[in-house]
PDB file of N, CA and C in Angstrom:
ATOM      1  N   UNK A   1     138.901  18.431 234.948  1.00  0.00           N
ATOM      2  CA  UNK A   1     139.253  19.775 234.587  1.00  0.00           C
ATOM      3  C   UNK A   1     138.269  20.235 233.518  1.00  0.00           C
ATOM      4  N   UNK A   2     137.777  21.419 233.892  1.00  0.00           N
ATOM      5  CA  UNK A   2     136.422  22.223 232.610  1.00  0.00           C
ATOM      6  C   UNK A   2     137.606  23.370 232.213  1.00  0.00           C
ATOM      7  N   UNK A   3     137.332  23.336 230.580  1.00  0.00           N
ATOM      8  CA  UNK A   3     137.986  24.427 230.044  1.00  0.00           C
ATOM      9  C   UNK A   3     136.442  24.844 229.634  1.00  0.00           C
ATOM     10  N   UNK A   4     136.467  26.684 229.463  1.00  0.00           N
ATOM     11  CA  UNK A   4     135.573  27.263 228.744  1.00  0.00           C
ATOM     12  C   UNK A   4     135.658  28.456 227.698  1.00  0.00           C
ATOM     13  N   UNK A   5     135.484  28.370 227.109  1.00  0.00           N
ATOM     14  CA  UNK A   5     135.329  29.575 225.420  1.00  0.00           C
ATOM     15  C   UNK A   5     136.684  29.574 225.597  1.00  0.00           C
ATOM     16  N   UNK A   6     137.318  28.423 224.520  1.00  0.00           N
ATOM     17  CA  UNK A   6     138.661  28.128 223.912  1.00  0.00           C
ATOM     18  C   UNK A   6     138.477  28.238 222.697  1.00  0.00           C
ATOM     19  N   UNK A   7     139.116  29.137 221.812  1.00  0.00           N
ATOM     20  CA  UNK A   7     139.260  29.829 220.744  1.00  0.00           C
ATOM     21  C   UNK A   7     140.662  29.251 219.600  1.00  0.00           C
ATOM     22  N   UNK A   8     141.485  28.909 220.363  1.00  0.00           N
ATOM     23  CA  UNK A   8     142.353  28.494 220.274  1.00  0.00           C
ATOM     24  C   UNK A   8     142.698  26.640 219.771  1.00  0.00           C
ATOM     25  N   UNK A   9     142.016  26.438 218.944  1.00  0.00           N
ATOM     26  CA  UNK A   9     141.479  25.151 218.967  1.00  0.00           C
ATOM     27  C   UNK A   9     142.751  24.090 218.925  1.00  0.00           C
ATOM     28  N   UNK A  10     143.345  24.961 217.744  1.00  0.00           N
ATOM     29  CA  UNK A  10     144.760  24.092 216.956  1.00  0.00           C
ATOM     30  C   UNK A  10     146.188  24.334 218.201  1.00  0.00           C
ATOM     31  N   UNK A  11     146.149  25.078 218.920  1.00  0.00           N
ATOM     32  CA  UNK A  11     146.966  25.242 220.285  1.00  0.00           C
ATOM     33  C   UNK A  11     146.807  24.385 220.927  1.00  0.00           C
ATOM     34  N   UNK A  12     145.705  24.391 221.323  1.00  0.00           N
ATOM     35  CA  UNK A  12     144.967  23.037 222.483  1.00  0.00           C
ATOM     36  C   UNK A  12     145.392  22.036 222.496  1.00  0.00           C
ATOM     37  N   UNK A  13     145.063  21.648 221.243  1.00  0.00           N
ATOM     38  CA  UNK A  13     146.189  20.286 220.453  1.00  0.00           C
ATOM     39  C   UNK A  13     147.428  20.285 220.775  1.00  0.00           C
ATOM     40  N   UNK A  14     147.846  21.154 220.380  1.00  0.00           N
ATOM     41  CA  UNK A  14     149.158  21.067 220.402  1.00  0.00           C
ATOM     42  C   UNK A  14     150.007  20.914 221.522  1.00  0.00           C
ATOM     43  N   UNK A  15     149.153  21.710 222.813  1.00  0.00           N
ATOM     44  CA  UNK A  15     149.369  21.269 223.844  1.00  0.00           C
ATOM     45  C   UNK A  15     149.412  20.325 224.170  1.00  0.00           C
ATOM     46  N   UNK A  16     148.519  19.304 224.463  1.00  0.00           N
ATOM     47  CA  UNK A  16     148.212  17.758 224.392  1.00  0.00           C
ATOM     48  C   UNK A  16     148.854  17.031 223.866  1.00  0.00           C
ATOM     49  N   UNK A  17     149.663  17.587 222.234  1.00  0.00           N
ATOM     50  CA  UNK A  17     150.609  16.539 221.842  1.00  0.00           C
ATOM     51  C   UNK A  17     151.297  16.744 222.571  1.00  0.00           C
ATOM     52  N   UNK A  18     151.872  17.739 223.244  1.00  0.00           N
ATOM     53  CA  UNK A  18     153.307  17.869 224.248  1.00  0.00           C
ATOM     54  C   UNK A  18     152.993  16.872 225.256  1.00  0.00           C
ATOM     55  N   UNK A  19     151.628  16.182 225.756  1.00  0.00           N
ATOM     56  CA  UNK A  19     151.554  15.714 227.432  1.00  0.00           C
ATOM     57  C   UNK A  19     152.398  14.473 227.821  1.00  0.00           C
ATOM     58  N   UNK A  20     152.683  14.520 228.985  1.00  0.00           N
ATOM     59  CA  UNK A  20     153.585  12.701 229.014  1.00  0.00           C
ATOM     60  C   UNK A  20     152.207  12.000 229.363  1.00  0.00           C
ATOM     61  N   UNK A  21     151.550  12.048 230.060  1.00  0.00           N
ATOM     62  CA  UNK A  21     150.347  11.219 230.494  1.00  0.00           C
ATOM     63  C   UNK A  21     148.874  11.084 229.224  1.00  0.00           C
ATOM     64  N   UNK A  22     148.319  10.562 229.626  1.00  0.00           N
ATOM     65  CA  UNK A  22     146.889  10.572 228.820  1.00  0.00           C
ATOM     66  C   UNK A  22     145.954  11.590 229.009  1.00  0.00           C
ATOM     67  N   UNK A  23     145.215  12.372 228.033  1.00  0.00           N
ATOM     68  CA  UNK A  23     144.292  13.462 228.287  1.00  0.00           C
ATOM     69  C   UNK A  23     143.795  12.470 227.309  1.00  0.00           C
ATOM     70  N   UNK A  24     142.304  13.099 227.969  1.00  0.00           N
ATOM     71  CA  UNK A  24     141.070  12.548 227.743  1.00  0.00           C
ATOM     72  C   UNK A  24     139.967  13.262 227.974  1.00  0.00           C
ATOM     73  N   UNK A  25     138.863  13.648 226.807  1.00  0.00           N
ATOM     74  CA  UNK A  25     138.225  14.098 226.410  1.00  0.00           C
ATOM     75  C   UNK A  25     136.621  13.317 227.458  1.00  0.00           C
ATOM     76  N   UNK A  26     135.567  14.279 228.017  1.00  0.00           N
ATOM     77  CA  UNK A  26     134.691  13.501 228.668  1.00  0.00           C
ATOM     78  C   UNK A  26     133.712  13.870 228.073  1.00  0.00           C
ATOM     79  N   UNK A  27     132.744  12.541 227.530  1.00  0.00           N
ATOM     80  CA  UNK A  27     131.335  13.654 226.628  1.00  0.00           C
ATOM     81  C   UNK A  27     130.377  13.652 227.208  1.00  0.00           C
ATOM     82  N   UNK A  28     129.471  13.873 227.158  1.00  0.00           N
ATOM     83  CA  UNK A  28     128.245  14.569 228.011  1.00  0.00           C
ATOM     84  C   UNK A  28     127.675  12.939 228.819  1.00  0.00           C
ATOM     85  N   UNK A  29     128.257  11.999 227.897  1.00  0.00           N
ATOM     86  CA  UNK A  29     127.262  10.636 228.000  1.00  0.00           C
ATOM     87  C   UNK A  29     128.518   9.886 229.292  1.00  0.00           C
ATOM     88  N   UNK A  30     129.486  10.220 229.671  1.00  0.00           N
ATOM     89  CA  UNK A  30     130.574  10.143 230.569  1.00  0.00           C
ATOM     90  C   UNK A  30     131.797   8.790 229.572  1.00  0.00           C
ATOM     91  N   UNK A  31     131.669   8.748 228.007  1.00  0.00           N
ATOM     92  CA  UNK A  31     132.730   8.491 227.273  1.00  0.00           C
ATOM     93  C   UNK A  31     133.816   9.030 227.710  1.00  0.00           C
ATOM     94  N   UNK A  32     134.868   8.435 227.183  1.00  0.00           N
ATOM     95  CA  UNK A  32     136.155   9.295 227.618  1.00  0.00           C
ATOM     96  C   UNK A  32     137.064   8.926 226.118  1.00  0.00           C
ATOM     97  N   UNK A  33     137.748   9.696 225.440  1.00  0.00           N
ATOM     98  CA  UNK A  33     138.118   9.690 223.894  1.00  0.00           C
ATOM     99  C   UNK A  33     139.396  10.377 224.129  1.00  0.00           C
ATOM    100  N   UNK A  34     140.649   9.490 224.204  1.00  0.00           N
ATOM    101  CA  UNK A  34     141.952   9.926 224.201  1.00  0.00           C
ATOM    102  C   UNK A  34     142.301  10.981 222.567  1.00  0.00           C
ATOM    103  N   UNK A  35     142.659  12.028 223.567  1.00  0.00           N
ATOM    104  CA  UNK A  35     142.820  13.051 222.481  1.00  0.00           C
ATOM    105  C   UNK A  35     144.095  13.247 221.932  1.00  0.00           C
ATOM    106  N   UNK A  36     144.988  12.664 222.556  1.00  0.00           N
ATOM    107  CA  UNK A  36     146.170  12.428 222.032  1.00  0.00           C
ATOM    108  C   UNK A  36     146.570  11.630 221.076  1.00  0.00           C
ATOM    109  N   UNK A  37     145.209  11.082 220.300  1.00  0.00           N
ATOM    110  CA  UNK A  37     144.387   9.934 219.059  1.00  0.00           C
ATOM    111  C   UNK A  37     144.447  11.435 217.920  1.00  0.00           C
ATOM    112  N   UNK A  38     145.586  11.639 216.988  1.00  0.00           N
ATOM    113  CA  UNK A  38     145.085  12.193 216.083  1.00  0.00           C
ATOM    114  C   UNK A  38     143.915  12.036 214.910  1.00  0.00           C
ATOM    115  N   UNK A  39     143.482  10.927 215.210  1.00  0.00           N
ATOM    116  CA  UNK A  39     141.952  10.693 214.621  1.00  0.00           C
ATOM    117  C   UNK A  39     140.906  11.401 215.291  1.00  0.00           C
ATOM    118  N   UNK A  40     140.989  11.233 217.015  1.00  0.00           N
ATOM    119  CA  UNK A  40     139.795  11.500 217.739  1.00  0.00           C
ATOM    120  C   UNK A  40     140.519  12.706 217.864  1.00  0.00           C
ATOM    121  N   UNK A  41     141.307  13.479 217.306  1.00  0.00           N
ATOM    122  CA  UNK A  41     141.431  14.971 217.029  1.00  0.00           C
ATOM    123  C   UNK A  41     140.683  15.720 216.079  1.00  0.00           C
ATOM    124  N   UNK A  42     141.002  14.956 214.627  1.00  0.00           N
ATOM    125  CA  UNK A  42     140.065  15.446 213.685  1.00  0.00           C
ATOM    126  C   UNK A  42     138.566  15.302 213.830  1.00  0.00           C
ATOM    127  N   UNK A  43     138.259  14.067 214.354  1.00  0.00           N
ATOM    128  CA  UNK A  43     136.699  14.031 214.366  1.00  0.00           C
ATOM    129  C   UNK A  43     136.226  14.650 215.845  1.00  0.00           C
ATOM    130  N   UNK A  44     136.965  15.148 216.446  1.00  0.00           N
ATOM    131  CA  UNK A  44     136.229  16.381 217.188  1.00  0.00           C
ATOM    132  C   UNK A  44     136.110  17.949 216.592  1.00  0.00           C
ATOM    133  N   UNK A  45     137.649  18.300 215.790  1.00  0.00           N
ATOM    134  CA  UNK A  45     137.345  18.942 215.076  1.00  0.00           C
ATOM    135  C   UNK A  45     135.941  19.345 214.223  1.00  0.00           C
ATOM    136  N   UNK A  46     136.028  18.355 213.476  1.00  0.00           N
ATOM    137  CA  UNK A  46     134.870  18.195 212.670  1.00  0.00           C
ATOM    138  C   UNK A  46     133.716  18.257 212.812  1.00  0.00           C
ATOM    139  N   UNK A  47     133.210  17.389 214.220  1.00  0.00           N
ATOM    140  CA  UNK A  47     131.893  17.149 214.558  1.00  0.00           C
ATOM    141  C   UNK A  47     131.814  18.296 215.782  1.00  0.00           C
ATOM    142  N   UNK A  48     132.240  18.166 216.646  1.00  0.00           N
ATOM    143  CA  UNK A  48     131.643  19.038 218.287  1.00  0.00           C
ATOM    144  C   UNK A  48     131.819  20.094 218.202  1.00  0.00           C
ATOM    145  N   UNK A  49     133.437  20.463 217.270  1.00  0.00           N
ATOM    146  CA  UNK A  49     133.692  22.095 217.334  1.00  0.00           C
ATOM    147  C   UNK A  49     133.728  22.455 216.199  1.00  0.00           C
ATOM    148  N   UNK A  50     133.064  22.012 215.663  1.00  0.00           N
ATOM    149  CA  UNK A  50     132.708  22.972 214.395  1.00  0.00           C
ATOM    150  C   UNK A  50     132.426  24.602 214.169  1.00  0.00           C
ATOM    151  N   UNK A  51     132.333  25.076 215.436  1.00  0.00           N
ATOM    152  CA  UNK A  51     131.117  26.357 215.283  1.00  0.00           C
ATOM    153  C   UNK A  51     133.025  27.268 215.503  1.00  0.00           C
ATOM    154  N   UNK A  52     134.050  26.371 215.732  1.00  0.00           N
ATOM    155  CA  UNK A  52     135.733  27.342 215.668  1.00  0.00           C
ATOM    156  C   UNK A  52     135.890  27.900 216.970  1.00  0.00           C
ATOM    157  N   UNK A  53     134.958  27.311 217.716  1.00  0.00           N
ATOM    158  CA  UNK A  53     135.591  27.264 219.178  1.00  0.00           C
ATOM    159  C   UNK A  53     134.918  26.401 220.242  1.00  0.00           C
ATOM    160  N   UNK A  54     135.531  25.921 221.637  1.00  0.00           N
ATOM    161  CA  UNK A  54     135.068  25.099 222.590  1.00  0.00           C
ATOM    162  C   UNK A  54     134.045  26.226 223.522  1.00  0.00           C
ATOM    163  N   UNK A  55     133.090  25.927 223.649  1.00  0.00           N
ATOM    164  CA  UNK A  55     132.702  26.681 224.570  1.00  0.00           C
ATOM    165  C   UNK A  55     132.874  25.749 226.046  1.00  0.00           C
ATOM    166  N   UNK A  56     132.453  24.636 226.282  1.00  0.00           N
ATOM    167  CA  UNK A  56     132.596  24.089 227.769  1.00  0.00           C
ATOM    168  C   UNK A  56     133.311  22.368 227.078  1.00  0.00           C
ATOM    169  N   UNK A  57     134.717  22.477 227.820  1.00  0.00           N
ATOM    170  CA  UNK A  57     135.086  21.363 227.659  1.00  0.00           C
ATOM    171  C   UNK A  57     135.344  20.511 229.172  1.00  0.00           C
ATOM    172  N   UNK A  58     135.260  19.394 229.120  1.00  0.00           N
ATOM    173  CA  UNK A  58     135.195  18.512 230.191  1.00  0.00           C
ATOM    174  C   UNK A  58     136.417  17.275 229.817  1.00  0.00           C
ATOM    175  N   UNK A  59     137.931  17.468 230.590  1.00  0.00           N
ATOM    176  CA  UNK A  59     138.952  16.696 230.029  1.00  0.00           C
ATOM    177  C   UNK A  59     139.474  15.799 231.375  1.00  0.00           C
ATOM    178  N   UNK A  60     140.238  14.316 231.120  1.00  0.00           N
ATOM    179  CA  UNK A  60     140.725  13.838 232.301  1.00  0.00           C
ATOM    180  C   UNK A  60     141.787  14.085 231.976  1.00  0.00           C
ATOM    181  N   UNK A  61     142.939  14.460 232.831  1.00  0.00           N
ATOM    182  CA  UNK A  61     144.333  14.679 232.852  1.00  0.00           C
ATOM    183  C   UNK A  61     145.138  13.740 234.019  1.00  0.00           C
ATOM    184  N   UNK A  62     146.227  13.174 233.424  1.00  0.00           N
ATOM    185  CA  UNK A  62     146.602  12.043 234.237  1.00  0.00           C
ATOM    186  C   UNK A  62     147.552  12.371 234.939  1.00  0.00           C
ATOM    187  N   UNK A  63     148.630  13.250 234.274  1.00  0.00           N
ATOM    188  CA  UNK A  63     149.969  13.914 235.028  1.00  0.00           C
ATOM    189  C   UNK A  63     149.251  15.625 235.387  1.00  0.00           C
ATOM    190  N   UNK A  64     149.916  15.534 236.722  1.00  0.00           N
ATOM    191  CA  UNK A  64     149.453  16.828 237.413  1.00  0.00           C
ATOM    192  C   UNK A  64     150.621  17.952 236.308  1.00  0.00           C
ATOM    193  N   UNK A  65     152.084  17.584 236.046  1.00  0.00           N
ATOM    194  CA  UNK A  65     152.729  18.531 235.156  1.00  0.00           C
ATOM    195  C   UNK A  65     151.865  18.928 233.722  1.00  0.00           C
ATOM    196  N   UNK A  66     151.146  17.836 233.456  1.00  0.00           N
ATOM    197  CA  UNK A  66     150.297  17.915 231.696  1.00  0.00           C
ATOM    198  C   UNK A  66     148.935  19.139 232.305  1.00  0.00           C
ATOM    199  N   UNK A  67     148.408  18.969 233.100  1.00  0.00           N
ATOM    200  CA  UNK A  67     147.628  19.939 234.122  1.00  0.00           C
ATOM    201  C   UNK A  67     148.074  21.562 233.535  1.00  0.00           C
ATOM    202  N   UNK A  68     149.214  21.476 234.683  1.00  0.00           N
ATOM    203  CA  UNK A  68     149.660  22.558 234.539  1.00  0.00           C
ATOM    204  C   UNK A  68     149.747  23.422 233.332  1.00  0.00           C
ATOM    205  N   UNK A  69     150.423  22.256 232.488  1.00  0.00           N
ATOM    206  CA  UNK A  69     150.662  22.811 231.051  1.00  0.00           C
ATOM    207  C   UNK A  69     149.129  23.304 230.534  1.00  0.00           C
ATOM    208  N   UNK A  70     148.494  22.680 230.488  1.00  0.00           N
ATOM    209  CA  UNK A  70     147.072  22.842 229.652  1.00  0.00           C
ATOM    210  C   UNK A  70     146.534  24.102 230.373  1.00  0.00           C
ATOM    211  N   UNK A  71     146.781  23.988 231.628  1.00  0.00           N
ATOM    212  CA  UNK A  71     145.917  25.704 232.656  1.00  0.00           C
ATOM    213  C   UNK A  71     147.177  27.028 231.741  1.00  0.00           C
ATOM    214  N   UNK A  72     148.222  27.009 231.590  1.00  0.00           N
ATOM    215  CA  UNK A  72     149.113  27.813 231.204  1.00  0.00           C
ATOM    216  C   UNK A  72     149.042  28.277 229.881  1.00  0.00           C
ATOM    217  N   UNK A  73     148.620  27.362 229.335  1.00  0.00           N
ATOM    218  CA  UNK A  73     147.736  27.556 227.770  1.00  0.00           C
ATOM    219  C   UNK A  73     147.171  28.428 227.852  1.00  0.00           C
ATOM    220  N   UNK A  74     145.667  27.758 228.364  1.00  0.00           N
ATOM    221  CA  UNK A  74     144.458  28.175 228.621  1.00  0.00           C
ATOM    222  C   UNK A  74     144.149  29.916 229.100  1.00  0.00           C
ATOM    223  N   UNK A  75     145.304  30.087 230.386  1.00  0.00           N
ATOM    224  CA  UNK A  75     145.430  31.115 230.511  1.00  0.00           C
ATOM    225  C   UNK A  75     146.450  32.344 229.423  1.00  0.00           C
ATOM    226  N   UNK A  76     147.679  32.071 229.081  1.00  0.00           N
ATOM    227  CA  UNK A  76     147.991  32.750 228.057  1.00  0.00           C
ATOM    228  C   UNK A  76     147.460  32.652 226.817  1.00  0.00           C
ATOM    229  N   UNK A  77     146.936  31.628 226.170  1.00  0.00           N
ATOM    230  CA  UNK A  77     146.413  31.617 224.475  1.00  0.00           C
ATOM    231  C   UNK A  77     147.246  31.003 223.723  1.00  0.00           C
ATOM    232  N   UNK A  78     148.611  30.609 223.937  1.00  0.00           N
ATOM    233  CA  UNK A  78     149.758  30.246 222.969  1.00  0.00           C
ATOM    234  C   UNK A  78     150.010  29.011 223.676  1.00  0.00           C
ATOM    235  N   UNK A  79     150.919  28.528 222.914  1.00  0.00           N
ATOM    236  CA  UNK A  79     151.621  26.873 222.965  1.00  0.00           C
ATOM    237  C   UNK A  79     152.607  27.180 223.918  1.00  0.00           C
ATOM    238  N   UNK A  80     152.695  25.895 224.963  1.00  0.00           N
ATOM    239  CA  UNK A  80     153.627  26.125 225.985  1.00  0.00           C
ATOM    240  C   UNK A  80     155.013  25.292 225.252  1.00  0.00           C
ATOM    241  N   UNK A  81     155.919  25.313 225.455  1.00  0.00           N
ATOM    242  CA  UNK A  81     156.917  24.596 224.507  1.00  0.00           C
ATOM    243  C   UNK A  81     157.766  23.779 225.904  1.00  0.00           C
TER     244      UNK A  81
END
């Protein structure tokens, strides 16, 4: 799944904390960095999105429902609850 120009950084998250399955972050080098790691939260924060938004993200999603959730985000802007 590619997300693109996500603005919404601290949502995103938050989404992800909601997931039952594993999301996972893919980096250019084909790493994969469970984001549901509030460490490998902050240090993406910090390092990749620094500039306060995603422009092209590349994520593995394990449950097709965590899917959903993250496209429902993505498309409204707010936290799915």
């Amino acid at each position: 799944m590619t997300l693109e120009n996500v603005t919404n950084i601290e949502g995103l998250f938050e989404v992800i904390d909601q997931c039952k399955g594993r999301v996972e972050l893919v980096s250019e080098e084909g790493d994969q960095i469970n984001l549901k790691s509030k460490l490998a939260q902050l240090l993406s924060i910090a390092g990749v999105f620094s500039s306060g938004y995603i422009k092209e993200l590349e994520l593995n999603v394990e449950e097709p429902e965590d899917m959903d959730k993250i496209m429902e985000f993505v498309v409204s802007g707010e936290s799915v609850e």
